[in-house]
C-alpha atoms as a PDB file:
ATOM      1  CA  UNK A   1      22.012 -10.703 -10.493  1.00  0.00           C
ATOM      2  CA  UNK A   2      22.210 -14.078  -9.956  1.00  0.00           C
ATOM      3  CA  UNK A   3      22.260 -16.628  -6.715  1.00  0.00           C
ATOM      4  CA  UNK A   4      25.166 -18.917  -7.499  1.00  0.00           C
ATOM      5  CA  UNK A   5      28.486 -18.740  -5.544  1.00  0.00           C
ATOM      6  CA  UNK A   6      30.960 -20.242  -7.604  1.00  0.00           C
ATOM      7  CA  UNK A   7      33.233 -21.556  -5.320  1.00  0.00           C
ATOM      8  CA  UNK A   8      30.719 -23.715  -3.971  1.00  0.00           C
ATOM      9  CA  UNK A   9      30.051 -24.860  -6.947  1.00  0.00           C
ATOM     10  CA  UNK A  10      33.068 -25.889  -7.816  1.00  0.00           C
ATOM     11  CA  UNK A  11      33.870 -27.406  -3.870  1.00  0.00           C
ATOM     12  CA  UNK A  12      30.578 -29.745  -4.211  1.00  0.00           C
ATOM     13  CA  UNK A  13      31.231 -30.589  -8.524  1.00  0.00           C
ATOM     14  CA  UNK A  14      34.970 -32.153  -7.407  1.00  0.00           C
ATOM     15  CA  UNK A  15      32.983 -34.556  -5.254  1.00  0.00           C
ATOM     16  CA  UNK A  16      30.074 -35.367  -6.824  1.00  0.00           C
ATOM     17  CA  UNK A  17      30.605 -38.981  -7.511  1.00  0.00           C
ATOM     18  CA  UNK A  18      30.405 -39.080  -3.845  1.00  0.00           C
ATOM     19  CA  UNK A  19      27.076 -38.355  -3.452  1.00  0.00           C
ATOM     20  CA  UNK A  20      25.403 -41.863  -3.481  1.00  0.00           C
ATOM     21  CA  UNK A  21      28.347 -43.932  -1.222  1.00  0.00           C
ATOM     22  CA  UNK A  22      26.549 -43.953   2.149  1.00  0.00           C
ATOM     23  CA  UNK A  23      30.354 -44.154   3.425  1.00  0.00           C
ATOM     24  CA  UNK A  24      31.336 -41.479   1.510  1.00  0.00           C
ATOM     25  CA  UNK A  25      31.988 -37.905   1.716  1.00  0.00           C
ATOM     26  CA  UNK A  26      28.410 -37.423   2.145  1.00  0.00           C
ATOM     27  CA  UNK A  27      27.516 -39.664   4.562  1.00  0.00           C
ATOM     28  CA  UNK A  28      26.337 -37.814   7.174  1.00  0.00           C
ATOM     29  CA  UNK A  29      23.572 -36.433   4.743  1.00  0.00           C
ATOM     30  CA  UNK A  30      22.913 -39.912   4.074  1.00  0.00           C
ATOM     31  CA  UNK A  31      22.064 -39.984   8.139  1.00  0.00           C
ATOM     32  CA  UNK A  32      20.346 -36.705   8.150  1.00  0.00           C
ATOM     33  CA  UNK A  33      18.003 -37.831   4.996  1.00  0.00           C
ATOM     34  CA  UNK A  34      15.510 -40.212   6.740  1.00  0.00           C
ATOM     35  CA  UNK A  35      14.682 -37.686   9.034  1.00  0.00           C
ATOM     36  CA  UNK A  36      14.473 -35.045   6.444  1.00  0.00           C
ATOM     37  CA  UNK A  37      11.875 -37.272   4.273  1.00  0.00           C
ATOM     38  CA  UNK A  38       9.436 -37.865   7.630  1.00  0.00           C
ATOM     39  CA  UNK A  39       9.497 -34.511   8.471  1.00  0.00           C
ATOM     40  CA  UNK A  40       8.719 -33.316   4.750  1.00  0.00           C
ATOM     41  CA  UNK A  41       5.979 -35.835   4.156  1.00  0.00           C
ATOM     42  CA  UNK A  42       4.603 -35.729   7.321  1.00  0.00           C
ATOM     43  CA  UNK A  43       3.830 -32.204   6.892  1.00  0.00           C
ATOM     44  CA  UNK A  44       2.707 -32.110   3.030  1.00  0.00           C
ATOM     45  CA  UNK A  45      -0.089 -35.165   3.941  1.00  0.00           C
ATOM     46  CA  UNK A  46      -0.965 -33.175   7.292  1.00  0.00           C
ATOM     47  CA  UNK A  47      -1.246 -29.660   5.771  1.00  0.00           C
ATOM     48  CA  UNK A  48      -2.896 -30.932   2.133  1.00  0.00           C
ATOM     49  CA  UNK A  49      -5.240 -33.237   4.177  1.00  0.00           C
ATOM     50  CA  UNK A  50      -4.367 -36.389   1.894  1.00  0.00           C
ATOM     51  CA  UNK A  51      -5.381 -39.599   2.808  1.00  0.00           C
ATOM     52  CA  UNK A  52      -2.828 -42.581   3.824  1.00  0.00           C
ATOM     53  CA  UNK A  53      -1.194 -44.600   0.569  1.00  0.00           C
ATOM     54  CA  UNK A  54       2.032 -45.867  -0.991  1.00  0.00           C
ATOM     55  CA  UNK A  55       1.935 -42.543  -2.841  1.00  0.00           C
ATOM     56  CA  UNK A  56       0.619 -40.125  -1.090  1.00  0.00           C
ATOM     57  CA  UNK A  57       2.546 -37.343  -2.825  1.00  0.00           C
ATOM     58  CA  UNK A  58       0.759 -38.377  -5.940  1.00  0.00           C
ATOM     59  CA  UNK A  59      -0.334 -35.147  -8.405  1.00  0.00           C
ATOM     60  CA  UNK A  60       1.916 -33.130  -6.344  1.00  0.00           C
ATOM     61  CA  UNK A  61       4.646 -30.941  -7.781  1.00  0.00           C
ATOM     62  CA  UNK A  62       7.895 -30.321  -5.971  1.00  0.00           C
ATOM     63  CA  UNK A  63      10.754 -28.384  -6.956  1.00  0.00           C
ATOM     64  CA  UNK A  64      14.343 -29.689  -5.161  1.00  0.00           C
ATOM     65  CA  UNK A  65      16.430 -26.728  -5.433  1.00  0.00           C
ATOM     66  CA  UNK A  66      20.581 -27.034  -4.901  1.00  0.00           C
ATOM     67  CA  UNK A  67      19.171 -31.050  -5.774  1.00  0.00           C
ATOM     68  CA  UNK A  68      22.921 -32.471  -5.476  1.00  0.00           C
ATOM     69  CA  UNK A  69      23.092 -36.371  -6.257  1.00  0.00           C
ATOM     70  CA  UNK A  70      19.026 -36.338  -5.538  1.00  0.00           C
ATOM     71  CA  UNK A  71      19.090 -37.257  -2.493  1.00  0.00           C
ATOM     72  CA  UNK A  72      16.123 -35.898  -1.686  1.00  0.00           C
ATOM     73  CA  UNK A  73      14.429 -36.087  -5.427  1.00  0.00           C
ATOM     74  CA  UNK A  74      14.385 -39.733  -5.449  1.00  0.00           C
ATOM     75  CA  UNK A  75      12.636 -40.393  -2.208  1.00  0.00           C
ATOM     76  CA  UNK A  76      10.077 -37.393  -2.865  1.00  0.00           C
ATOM     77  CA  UNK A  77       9.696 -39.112  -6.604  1.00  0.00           C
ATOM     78  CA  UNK A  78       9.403 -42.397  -4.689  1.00  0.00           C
ATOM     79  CA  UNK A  79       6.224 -41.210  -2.793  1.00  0.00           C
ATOM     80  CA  UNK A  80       4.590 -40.271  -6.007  1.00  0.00           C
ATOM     81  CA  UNK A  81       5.709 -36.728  -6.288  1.00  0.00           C
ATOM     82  CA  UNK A  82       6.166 -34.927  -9.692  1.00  0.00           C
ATOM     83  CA  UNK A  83       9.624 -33.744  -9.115  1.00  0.00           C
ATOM     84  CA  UNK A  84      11.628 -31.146 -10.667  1.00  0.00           C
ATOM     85  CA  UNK A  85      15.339 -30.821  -9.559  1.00  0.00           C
ATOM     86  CA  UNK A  86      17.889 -28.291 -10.324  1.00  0.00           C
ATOM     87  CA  UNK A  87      21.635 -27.197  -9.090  1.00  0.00           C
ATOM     88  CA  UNK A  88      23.731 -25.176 -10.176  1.00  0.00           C
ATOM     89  CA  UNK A  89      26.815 -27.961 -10.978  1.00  0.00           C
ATOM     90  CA  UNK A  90      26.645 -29.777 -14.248  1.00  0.00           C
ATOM     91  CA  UNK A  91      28.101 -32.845 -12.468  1.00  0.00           C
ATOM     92  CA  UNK A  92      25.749 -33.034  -9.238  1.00  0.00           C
ATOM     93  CA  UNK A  93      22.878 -33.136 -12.308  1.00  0.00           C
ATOM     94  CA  UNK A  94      25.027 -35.581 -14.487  1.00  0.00           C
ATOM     95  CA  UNK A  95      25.601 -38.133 -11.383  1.00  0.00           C
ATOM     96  CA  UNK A  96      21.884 -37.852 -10.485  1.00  0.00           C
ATOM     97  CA  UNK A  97      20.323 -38.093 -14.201  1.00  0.00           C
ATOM     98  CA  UNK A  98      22.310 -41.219 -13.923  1.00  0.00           C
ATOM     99  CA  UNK A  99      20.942 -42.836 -10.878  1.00  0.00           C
ATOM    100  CA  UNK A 100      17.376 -42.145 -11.019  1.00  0.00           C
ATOM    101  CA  UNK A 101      17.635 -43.618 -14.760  1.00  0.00           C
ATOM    102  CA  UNK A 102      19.124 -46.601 -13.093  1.00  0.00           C
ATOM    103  CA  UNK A 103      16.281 -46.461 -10.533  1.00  0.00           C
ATOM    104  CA  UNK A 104      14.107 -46.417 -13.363  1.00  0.00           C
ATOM    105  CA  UNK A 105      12.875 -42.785 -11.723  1.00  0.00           C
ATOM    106  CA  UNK A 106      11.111 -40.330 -13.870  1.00  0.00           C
ATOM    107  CA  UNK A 107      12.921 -36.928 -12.022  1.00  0.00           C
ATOM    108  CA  UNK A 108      12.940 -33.612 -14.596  1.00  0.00           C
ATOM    109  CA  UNK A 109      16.441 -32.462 -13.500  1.00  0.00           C
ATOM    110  CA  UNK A 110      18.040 -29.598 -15.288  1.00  0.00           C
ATOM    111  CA  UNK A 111      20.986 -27.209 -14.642  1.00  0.00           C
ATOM    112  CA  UNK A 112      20.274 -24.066 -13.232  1.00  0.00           C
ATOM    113  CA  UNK A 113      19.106 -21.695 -10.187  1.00  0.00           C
ATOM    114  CA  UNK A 114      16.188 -20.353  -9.683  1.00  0.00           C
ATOM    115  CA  UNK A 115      16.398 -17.379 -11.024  1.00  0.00           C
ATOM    116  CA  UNK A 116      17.713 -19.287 -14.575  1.00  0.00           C
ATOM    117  CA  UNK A 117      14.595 -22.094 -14.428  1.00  0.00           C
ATOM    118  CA  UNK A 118      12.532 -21.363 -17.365  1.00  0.00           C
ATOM    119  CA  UNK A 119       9.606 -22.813 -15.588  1.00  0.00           C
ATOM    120  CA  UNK A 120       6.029 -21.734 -16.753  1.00  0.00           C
ATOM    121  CA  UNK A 121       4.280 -24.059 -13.992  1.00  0.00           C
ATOM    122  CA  UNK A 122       4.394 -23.136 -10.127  1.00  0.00           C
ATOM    123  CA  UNK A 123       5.291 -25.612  -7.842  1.00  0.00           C
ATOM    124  CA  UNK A 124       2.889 -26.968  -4.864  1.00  0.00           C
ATOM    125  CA  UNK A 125       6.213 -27.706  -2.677  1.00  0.00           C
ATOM    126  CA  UNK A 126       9.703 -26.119  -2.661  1.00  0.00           C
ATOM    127  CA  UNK A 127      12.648 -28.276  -1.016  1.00  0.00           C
ATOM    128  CA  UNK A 128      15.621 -25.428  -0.331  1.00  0.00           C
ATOM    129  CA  UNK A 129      17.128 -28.056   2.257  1.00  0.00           C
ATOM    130  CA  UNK A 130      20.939 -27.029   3.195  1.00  0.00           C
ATOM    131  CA  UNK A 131      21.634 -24.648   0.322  1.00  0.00           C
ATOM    132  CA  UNK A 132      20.932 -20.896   1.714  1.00  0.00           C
ATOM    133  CA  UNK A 133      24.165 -21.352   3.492  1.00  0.00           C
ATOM    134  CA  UNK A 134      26.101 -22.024   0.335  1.00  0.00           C
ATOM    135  CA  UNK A 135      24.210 -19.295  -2.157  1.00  0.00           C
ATOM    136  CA  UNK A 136      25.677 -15.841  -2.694  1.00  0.00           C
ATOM    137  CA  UNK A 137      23.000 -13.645  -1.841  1.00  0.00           C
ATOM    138  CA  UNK A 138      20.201 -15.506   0.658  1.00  0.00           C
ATOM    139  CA  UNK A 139      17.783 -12.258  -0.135  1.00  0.00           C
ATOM    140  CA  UNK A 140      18.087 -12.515  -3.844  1.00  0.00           C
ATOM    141  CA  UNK A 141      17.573 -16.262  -3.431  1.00  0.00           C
ATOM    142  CA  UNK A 142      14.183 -16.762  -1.746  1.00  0.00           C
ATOM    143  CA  UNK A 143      12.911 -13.802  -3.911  1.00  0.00           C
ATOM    144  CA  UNK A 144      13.756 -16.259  -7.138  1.00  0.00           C
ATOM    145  CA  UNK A 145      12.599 -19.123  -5.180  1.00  0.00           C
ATOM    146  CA  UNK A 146       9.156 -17.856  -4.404  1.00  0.00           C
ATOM    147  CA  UNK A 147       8.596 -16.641  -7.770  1.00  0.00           C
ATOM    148  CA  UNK A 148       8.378 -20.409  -8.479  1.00  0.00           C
ATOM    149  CA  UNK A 149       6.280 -21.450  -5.709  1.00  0.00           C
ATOM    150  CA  UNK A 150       1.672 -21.186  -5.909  1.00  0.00           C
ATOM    151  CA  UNK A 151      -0.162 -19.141  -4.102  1.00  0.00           C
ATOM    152  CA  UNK A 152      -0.938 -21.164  -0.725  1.00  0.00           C
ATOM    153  CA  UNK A 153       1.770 -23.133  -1.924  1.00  0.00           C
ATOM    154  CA  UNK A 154       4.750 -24.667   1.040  1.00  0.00           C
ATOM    155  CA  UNK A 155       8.483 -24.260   1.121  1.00  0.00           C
ATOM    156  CA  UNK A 156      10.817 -25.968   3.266  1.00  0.00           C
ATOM    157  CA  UNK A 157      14.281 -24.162   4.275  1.00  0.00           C
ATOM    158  CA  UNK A 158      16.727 -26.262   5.943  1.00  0.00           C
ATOM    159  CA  UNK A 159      20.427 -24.453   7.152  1.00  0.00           C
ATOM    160  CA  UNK A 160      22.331 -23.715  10.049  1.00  0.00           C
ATOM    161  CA  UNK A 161      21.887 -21.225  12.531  1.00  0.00           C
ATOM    162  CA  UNK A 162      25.035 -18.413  13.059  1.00  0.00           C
ATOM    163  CA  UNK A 163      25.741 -19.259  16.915  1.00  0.00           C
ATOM    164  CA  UNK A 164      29.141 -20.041  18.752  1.00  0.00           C
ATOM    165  CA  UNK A 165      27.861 -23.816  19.258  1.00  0.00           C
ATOM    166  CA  UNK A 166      27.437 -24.209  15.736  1.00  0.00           C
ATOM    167  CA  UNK A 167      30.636 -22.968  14.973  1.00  0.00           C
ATOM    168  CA  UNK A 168      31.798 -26.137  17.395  1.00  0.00           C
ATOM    169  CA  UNK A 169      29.459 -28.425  16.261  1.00  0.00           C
ATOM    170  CA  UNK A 170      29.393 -28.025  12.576  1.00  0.00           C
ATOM    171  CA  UNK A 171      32.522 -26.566  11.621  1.00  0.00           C
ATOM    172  CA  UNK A 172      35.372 -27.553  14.626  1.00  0.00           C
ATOM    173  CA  UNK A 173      33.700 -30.729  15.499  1.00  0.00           C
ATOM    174  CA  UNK A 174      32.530 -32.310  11.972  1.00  0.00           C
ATOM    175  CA  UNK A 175      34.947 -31.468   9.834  1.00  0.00           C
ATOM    176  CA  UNK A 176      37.920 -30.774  11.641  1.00  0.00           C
ATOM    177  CA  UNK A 177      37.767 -33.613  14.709  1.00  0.00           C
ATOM    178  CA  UNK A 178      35.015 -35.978  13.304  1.00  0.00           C
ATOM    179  CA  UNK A 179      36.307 -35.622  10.117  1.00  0.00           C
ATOM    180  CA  UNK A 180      32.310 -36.174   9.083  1.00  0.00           C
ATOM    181  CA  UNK A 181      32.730 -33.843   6.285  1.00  0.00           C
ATOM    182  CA  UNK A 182      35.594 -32.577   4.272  1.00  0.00           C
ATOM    183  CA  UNK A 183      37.666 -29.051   5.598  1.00  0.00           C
ATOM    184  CA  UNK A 184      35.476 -26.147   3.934  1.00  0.00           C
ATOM    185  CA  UNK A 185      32.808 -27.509   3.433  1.00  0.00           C
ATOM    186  CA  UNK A 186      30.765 -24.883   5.529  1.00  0.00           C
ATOM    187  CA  UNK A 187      31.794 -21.257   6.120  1.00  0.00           C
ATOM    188  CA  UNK A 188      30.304 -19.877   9.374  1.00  0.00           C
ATOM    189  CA  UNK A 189      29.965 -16.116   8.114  1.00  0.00           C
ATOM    190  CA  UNK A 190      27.552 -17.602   5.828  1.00  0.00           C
ATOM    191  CA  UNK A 191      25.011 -19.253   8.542  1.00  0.00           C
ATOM    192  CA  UNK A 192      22.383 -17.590   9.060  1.00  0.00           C
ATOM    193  CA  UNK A 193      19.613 -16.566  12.572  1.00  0.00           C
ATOM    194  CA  UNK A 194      16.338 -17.808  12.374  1.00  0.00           C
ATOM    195  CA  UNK A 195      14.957 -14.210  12.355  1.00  0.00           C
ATOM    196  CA  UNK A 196      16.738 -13.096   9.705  1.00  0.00           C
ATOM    197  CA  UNK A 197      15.461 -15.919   7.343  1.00  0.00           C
ATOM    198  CA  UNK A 198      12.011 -15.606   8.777  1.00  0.00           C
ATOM    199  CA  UNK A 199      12.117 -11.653   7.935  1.00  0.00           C
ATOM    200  CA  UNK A 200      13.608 -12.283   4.808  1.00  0.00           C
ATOM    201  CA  UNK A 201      10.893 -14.847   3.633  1.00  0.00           C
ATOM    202  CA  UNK A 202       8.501 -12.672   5.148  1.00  0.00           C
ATOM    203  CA  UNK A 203       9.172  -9.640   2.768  1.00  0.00           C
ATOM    204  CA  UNK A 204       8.749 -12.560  -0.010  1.00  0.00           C
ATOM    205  CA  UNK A 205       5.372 -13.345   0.447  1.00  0.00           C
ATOM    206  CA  UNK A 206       6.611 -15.939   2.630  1.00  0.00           C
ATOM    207  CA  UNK A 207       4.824 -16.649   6.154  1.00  0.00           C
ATOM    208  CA  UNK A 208       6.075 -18.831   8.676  1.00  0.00           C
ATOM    209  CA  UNK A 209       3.675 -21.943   9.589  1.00  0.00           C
ATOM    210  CA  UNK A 210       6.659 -23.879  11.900  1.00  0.00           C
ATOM    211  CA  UNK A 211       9.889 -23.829  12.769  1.00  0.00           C
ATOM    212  CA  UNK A 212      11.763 -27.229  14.297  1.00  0.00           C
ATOM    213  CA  UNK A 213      15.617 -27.835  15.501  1.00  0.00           C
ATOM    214  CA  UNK A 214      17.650 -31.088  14.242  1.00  0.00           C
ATOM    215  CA  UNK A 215      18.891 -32.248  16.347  1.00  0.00           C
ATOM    216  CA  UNK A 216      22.206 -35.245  16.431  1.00  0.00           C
ATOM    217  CA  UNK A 217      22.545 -38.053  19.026  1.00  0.00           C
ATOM    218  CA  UNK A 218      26.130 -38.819  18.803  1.00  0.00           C
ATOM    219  CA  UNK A 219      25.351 -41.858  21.276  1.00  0.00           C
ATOM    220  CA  UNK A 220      23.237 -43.847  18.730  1.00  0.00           C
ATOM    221  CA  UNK A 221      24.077 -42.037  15.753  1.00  0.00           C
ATOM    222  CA  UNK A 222      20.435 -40.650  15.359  1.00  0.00           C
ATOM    223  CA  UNK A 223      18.771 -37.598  14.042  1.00  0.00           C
ATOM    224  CA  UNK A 224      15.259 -36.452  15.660  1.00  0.00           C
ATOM    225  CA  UNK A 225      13.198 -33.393  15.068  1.00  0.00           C
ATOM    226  CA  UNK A 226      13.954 -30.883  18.311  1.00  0.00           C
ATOM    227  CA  UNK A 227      12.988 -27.668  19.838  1.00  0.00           C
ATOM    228  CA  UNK A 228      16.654 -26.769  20.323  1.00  0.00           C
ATOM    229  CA  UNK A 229      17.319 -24.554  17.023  1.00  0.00           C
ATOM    230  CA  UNK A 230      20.547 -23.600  17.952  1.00  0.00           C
ATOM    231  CA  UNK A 231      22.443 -25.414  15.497  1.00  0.00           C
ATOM    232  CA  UNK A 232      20.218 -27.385  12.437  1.00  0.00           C
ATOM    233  CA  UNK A 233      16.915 -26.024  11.591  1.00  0.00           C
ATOM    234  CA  UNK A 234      14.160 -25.943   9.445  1.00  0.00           C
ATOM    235  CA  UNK A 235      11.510 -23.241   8.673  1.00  0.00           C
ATOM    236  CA  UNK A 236       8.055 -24.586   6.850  1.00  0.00           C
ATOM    237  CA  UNK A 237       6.595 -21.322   4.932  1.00  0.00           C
ATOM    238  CA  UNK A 238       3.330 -20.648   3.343  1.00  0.00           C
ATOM    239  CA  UNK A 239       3.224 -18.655   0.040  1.00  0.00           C
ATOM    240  CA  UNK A 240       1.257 -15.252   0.834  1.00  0.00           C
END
């Protein structure tokens, strides 16, 4: 078995030299990032108990799964994190090896999924932000991903919930009026309910600690951490 869907794959590899132009193809990932990093960090330091610094991820290990560009890698590297990334596409790995080298970034990033990362380390912190909706079996998936994570140790999932508004929202009004995000690049059958991720995780040694909405202020263009999971959200798990 494995996790990767190929056309999605080969939908994000054909625009991967997009992945860095905040006025690109990506760009409203580029919005949805700074919220992303708060609510990440803000939760390691919190739950780990570490003390305020320039680097307070320092000594910890995170694995970015479905990495892209490294978006989310650098910034996580940035705070002193030991970071791991993989994906699946040769180019979202080639376009990111190249930037963090320009960055002067030490990131480990390597081709793969997670049930094809040789790793013999487990990971304190597992980033599978926006990537269940694009994988070909979700089950499958979080069983390989907790494999990788330690005992005690946290995983962040980050996807769309399977509800009429966002159908509207992320589908009709994004991509088609918006134009935010090029046609295809979600498929609504493959959203998924909160419950059935939590219940999912749950028969993976996964517990849930939190769950928060995402929510998008089209007025001033701003992302903010909601209740309202009807459309973004994102699950913070303990390993079992």
């Amino acid at each position: 078995m494995n996790s990767i869907n190929k056309k999605e794959i080969e939908k994000f590899s054909k625009i991967a030299e997009e992945w860095w132009n905040p006025n690109g193809k990506f760009k409203p990932l580029h919005n949805f990032n700074p919220i992303r990093i708060k609510y990440i960090k803000e939760n390691i330091v919190k739950d780990l108990n570490i003390k305020s610094s320039n680097k307070p991820l320092k000594n910890i290990k995170i694995l970015d799964i479905g990495c892209g560009g490294g978006l989310l890698s650098e910034p996580m590297s940035r705070l002193g994190a030991s970071v791991v990334g993989i994906d699946a596409s040769k180019k979202n790995i080639e376009v990111a090896k190249f930037h963090a080298k320009k960055n002067k970034l030490k990131i480990n990033y390597k081709v793969g999924s997670p049930e094809t990362l040789k790793s013999k380390e487990k990971f304190d912190i597992i980033l599978n932000m926006e990537i269940v909706e694009h994988v070909d079996d979700v089950n499958f998936f979080i069983k390989e991903s907790s494999k990788l994570l330690k005992k005690n140790g946290i995983m962040f999932i980050a996807t769309l919930n399977k509800t009429l508004k966002s159908y509207a929202l992320a589908i009709i009004g994004a991509e088609y009026v918006l134009k935010w995000l090029p046609i295809g690049t979600h498929d609504w059958e493959k959203f998924i309910k909160p419950i059935d991720l939590i219940n999912i995780s749950k028969k993976n040694n996964l517990l849930l600690k939190k769950m928060n909405g995402m929510k998008f202020n089209i007025l001033n263009n701003n992302w903010s951490v909601s209740n309202d999971t009807s459309v973004n959200y994102i699950l913070k798990l303990v390993k079992n």
